[in-house]
C-alpha atoms as a PDB file:
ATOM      1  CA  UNK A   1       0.000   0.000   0.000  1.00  0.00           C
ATOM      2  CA  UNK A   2       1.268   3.474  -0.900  1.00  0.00           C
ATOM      3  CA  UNK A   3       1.396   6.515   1.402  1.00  0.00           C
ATOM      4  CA  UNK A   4      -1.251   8.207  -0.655  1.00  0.00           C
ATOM      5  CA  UNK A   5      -3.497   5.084   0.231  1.00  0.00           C
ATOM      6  CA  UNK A   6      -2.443   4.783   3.501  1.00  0.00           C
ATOM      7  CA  UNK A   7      -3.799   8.487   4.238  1.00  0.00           C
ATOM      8  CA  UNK A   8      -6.710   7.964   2.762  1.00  0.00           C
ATOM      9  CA  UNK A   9      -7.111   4.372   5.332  1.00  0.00           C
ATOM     10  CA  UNK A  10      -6.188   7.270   8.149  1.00  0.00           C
ATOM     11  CA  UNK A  11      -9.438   9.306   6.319  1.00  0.00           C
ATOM     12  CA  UNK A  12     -11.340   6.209   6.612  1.00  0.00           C
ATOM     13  CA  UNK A  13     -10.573   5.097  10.044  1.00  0.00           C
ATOM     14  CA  UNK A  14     -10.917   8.699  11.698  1.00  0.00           C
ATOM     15  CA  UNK A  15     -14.877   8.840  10.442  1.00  0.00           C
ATOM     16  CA  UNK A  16     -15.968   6.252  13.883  1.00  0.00           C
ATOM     17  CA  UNK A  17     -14.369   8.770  16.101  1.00  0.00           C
ATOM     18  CA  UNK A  18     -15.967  11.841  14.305  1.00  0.00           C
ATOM     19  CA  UNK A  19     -19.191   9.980  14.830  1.00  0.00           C
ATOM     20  CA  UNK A  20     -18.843   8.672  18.001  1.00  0.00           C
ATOM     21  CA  UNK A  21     -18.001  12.033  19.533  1.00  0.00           C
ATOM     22  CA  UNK A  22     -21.178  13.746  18.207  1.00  0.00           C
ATOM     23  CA  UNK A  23     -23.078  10.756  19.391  1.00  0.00           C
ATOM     24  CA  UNK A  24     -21.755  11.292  22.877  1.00  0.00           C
ATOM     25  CA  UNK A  25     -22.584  15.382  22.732  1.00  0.00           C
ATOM     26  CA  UNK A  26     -24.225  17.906  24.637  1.00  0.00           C
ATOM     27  CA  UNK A  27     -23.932  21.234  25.130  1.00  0.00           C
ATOM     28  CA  UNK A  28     -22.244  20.570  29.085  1.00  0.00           C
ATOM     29  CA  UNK A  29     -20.123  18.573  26.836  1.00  0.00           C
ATOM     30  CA  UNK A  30     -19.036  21.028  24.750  1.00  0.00           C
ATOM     31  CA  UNK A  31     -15.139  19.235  24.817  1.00  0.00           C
ATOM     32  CA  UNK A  32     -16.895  16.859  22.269  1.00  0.00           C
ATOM     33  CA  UNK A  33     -17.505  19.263  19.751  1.00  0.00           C
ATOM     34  CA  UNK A  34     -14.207  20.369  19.647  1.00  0.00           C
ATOM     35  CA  UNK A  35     -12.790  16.970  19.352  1.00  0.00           C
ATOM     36  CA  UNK A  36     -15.300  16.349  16.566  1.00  0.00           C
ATOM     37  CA  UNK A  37     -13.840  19.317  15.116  1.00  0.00           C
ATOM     38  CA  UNK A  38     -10.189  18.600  14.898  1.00  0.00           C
ATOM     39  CA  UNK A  39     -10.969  14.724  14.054  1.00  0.00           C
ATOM     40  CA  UNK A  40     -12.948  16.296  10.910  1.00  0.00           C
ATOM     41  CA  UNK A  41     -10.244  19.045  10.174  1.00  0.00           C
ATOM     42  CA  UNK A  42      -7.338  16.378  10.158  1.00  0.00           C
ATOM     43  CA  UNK A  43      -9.454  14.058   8.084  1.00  0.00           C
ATOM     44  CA  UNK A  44      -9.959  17.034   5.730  1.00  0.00           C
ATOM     45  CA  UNK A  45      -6.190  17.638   5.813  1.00  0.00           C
ATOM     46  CA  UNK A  46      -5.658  14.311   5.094  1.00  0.00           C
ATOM     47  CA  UNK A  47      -7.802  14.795   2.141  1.00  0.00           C
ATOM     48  CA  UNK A  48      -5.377  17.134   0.518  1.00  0.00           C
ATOM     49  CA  UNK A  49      -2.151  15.440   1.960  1.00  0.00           C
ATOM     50  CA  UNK A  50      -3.315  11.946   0.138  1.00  0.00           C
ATOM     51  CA  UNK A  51      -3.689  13.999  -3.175  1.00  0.00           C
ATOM     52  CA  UNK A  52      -0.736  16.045  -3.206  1.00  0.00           C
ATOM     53  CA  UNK A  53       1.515  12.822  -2.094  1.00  0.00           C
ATOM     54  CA  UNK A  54      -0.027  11.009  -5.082  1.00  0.00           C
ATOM     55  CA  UNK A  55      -0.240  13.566  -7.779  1.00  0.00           C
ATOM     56  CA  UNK A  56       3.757  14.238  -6.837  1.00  0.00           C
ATOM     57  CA  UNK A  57       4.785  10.964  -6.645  1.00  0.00           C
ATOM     58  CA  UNK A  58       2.834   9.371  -9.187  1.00  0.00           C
ATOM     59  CA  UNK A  59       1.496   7.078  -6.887  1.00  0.00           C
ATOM     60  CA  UNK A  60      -2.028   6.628  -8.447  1.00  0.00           C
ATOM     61  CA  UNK A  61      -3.490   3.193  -8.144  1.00  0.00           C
ATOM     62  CA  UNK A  62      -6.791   1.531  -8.561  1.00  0.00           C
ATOM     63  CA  UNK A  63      -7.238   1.272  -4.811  1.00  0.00           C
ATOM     64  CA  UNK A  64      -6.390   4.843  -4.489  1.00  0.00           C
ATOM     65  CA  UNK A  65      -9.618   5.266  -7.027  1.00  0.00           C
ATOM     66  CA  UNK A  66     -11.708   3.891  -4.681  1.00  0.00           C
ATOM     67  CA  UNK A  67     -10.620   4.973  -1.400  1.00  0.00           C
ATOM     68  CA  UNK A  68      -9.903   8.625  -1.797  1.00  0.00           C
ATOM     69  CA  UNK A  69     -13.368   8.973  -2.840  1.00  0.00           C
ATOM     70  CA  UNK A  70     -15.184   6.464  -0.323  1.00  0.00           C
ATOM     71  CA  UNK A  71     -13.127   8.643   2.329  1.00  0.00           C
ATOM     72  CA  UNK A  72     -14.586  11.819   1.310  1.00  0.00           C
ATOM     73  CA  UNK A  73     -18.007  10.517   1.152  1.00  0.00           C
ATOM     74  CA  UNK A  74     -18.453   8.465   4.679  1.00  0.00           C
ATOM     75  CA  UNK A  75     -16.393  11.327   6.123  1.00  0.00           C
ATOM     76  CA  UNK A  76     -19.166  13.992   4.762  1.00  0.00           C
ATOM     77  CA  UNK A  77     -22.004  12.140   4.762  1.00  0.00           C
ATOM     78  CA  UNK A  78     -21.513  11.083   8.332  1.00  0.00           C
ATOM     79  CA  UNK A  79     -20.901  15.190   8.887  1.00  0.00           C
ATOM     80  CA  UNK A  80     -24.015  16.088   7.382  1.00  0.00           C
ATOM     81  CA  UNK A  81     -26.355  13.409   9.033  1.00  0.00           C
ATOM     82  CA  UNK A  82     -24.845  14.114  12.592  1.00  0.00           C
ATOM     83  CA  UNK A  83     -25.096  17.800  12.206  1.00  0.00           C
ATOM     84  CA  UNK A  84     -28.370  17.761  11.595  1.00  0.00           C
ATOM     85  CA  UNK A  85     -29.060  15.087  14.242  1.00  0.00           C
ATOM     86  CA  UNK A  86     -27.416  16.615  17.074  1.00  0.00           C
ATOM     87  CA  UNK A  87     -27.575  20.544  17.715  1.00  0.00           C
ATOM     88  CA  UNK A  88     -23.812  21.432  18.387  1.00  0.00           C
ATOM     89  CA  UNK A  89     -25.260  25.212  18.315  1.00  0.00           C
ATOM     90  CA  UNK A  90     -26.436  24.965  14.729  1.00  0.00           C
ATOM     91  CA  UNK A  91     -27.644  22.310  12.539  1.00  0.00           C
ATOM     92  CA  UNK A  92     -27.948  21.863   8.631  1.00  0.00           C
ATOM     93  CA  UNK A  93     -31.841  21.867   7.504  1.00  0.00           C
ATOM     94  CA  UNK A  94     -32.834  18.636   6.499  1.00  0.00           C
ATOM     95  CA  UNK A  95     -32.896  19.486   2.856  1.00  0.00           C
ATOM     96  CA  UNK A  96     -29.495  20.309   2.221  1.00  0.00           C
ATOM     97  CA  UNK A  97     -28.677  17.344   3.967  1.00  0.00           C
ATOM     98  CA  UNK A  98     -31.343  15.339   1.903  1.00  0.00           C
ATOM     99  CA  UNK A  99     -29.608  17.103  -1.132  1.00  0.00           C
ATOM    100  CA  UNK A 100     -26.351  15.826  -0.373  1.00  0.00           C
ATOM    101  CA  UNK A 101     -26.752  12.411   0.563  1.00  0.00           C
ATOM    102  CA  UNK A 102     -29.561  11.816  -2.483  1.00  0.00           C
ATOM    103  CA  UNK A 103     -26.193  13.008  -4.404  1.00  0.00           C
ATOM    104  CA  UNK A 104     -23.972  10.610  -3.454  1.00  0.00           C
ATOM    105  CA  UNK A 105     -26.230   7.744  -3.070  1.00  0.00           C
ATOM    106  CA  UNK A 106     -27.197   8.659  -6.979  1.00  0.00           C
ATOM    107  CA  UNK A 107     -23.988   8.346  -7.813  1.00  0.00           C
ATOM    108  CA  UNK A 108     -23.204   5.207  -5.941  1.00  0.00           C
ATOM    109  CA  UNK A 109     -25.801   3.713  -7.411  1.00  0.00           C
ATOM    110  CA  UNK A 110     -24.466   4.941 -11.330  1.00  0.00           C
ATOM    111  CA  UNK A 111     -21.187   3.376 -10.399  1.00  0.00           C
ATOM    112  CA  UNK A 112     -22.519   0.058  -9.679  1.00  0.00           C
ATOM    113  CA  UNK A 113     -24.779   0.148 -12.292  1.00  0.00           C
ATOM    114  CA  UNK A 114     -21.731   1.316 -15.311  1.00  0.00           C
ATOM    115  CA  UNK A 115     -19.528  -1.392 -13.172  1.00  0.00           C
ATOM    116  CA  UNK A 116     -22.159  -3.913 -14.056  1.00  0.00           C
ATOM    117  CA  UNK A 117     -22.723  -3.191 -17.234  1.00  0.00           C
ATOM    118  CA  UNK A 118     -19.323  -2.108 -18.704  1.00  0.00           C
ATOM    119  CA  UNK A 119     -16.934  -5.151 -16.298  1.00  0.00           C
ATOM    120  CA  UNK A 120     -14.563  -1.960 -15.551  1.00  0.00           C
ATOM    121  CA  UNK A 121     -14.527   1.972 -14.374  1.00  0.00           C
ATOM    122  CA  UNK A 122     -12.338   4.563 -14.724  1.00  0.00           C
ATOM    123  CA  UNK A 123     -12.965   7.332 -12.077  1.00  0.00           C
ATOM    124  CA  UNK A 124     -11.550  10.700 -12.706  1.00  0.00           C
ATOM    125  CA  UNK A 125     -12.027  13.529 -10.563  1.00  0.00           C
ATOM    126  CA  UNK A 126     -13.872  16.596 -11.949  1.00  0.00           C
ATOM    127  CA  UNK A 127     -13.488  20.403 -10.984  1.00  0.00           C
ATOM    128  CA  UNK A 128     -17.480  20.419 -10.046  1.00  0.00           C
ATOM    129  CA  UNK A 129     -16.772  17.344  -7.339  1.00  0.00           C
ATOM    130  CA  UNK A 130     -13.688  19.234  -6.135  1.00  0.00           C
ATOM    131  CA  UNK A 131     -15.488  22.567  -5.561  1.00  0.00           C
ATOM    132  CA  UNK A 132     -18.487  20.366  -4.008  1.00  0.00           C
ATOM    133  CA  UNK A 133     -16.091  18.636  -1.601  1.00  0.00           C
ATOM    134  CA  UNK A 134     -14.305  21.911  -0.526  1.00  0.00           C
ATOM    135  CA  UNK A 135     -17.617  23.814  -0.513  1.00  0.00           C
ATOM    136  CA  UNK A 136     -19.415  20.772   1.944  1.00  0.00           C
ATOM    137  CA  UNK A 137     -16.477  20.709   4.001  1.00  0.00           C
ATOM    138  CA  UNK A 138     -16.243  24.393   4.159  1.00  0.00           C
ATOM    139  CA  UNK A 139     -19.903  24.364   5.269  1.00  0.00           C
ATOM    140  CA  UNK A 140     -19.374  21.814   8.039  1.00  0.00           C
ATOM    141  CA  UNK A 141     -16.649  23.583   9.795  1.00  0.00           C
ATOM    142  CA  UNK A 142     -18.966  26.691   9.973  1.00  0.00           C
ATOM    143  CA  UNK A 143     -21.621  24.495  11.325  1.00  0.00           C
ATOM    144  CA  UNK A 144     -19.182  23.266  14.035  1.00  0.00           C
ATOM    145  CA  UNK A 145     -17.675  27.013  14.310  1.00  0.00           C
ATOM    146  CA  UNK A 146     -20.925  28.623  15.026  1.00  0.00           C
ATOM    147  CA  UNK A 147     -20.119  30.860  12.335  1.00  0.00           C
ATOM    148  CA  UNK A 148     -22.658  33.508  12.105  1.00  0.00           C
ATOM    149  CA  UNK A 149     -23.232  33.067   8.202  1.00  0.00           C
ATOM    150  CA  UNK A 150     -22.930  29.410   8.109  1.00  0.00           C
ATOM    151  CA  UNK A 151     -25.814  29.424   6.106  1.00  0.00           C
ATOM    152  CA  UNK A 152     -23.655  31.124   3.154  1.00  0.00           C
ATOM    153  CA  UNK A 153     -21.605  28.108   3.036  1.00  0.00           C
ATOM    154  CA  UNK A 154     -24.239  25.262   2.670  1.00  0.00           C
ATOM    155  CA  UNK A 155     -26.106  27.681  -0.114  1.00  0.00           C
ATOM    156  CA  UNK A 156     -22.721  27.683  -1.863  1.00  0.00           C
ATOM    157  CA  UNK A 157     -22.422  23.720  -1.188  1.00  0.00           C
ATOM    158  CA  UNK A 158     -25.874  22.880  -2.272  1.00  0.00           C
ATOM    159  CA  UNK A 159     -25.313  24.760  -5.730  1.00  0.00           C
ATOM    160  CA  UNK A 160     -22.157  22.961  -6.525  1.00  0.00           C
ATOM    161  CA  UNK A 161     -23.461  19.658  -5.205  1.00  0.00           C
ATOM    162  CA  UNK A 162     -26.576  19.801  -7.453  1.00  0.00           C
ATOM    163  CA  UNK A 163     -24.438  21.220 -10.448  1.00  0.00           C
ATOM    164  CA  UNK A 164     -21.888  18.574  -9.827  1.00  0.00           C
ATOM    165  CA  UNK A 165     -24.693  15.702  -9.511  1.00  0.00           C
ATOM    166  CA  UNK A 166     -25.911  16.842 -13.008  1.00  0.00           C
ATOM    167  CA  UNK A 167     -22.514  16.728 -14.342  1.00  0.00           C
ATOM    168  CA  UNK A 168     -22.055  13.422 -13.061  1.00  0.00           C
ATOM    169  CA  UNK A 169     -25.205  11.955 -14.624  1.00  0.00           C
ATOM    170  CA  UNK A 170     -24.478  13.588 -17.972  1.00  0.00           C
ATOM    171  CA  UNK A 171     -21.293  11.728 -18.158  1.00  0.00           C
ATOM    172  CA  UNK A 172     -22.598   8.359 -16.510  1.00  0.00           C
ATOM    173  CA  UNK A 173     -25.093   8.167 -19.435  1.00  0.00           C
ATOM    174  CA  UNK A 174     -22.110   8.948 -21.924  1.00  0.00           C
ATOM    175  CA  UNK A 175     -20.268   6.341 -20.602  1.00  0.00           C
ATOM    176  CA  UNK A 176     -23.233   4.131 -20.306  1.00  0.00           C
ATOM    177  CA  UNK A 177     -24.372   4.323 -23.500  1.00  0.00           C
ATOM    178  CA  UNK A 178     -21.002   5.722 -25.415  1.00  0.00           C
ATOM    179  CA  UNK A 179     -18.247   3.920 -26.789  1.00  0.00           C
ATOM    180  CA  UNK A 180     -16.397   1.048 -24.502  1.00  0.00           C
ATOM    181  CA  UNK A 181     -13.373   3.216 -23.995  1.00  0.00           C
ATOM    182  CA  UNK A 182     -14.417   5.633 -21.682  1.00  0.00           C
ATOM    183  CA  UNK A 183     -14.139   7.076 -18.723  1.00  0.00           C
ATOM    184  CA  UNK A 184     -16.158   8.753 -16.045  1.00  0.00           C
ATOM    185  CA  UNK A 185     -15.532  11.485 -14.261  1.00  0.00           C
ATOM    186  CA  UNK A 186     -15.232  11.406 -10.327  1.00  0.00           C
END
């Protein structure tokens, strides 16, 4: 296993705590929250570390393919559903967080389904899922921060994760119904 995989394990592995810490909550708990905080900032750090380490040392790999991604989805998703589960001071509304997990679980879904039908899948990350994961992760620290305009953040999020859905089931059908010797975009 590479370094850039081995990060993105760390990613992985760090999303129990995350949870587990919100779970555990309350306000006369208010240590928790700031545990869940730097558990979610290092993940997100690790986010960047795993793609800098791989993009400079050429260490891409098929495992890499799936596990960046999977990272950055149970670490968000689980952000999203907890933060709206447990009030840490202030929560997400239940659509955005409908809107971002009916994303992901769409595109799950398109993945299996091309991975059925085509026997292999390239996955190549897009600058619409980049700005989405920034922008969600961006709106989850102001959720955890309190930060006045939170709400700023998960407008911005929501836009990008709709526009970046769409652009992800534009190029599923391409790939779907296109030529055997293409790719998908991640």
């Amino acid at each position: 296993m590479n370094i850039a995989n081995k990060v993105s394990t760390f990613r992985i592995l760090t999303v129990p705590f995350f949870v587990a810490t919100l779970i555990y909550y309350s306000p006369q708990k208010d240590y928790l929250r700031w545990i869940a905080f730097v558990i979610f900032v290092l993940a997100v750090v690790s986010d960047a570390v795993d793609g800098y380490v791989a993009r400079k040392t050429k260490q891409k790999s098929k495992a890499g393919l799936i596990l960046d991604p999977l990272g950055d989805k149970l670490l968000l998703m689980s952000a999203f559903i907890c933060l709206y589960f447990v009030n840490t001071g202030v929560v997400f509304p239940s659509w955005v967080v409908f809107i971002v997990i009916s994303r992901d679980v769409i595109i799950l879904l398109g993945v299996v389904v091309m991975y059925m039908v085509r026997q292999k899948l390239d996955i190549l990350p897009t600058i619409w899922g980049k700005l989405t994961t920034i922008f969600q992760m961006l709106a989850v620290i102001g959720v955890f921060l309190r930060f006045q305009y939170c709400f700023i953040l998960w407008w911005i999020a929501v836009i990008f994760t709709v526009l970046s859905g769409l652009d992800y089931i534009r190029r599923g059908f391409k790939l779907l119904y296109g030529p055997d010797n293409t790719s998908v975009a991640h």
